[in-house]
Each structure stands twice: as C-alpha cells, then as structure tokens.
C-alpha atoms as a PDB file:
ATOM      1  CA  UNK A   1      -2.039  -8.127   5.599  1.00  0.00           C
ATOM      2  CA  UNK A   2       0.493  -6.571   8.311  1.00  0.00           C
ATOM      3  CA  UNK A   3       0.009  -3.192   9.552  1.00  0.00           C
ATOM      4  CA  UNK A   4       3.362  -1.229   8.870  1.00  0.00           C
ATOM      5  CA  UNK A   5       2.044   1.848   9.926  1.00  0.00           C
ATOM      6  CA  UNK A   6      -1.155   3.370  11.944  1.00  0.00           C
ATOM      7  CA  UNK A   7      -1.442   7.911  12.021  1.00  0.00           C
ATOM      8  CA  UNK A   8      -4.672   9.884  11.462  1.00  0.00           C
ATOM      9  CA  UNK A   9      -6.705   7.045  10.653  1.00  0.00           C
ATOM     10  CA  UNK A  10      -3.987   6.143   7.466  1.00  0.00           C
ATOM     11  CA  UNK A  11      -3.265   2.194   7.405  1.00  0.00           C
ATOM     12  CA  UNK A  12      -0.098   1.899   5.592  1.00  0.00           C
ATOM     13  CA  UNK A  13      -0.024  -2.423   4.724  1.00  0.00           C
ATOM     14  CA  UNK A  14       2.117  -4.302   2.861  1.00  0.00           C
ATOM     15  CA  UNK A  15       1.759  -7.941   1.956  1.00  0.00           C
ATOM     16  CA  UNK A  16       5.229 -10.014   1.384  1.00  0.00           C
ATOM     17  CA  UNK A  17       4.307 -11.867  -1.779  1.00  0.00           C
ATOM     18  CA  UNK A  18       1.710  -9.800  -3.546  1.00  0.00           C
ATOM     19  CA  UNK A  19       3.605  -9.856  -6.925  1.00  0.00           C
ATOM     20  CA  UNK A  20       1.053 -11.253  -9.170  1.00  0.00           C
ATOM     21  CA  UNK A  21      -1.200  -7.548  -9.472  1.00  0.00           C
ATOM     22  CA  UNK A  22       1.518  -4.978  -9.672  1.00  0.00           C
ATOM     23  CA  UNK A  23       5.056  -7.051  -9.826  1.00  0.00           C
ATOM     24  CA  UNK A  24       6.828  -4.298  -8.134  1.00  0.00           C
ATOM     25  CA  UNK A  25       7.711  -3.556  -4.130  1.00  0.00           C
ATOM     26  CA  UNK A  26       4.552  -1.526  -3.290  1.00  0.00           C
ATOM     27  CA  UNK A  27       2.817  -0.549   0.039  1.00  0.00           C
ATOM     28  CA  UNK A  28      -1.585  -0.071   0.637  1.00  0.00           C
ATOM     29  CA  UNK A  29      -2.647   2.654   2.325  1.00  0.00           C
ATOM     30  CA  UNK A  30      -6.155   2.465   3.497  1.00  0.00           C
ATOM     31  CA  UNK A  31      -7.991   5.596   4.714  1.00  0.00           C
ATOM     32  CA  UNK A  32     -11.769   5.327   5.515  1.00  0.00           C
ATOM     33  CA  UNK A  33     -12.936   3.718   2.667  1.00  0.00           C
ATOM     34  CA  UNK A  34     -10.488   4.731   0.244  1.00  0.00           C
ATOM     35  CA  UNK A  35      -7.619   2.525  -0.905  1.00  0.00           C
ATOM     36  CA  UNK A  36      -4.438   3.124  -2.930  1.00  0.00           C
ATOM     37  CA  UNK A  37      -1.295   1.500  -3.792  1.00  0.00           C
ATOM     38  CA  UNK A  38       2.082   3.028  -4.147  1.00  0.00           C
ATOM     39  CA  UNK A  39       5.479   1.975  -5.575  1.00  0.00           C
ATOM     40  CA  UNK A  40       8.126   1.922  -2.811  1.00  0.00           C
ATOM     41  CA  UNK A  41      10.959   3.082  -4.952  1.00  0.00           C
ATOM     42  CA  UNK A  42       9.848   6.292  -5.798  1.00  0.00           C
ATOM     43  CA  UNK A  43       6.421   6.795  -4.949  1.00  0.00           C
ATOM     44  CA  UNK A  44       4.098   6.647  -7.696  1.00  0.00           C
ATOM     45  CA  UNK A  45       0.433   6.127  -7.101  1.00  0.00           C
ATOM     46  CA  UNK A  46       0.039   2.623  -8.870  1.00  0.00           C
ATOM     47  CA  UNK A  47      -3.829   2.057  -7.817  1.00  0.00           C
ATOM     48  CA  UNK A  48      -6.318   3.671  -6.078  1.00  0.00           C
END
C-alpha cells in the first residue's frame, strides 16, 4: 500500500483499487498500532 503521507508517526495510505470493503474513495491512517479508515469526500471515520 503507498505511503501518501508520513508526520508524527501518522501513516496516511491509500490503495488504488480497494473497492470491494468500503466501495467509496477512502484513505488508512496507521498510528502505532491503531488503524482507521476515512472517507475522502468529507471525512467520516468509516473503520477503525
């Protein structure tokens, strides 16, 4: 999965066809061992 984004420790990944688990444009954000998932067009926390 590409690294968009590396600050604090904060991974921000996206992969380019990961449509099948939350069929919306979405970005993972990794941050020790916590994950989440959030909807690029407005933000909402979709997993994590």
């Amino acid at each position: 999965m590409p690294v968009i984004s590396m600050f604090h420790g904060i991974l921000v990944l996206m992969h380019f066809f990961d449509d099948e688990r939350h069929h919306l444009p979405h970005v993972h954000v990794r941050y020790q061992r916590q994950e989440a998932s959030f909807s690029l067009p407005d933000g909402e926390l979709i997993a994590g």
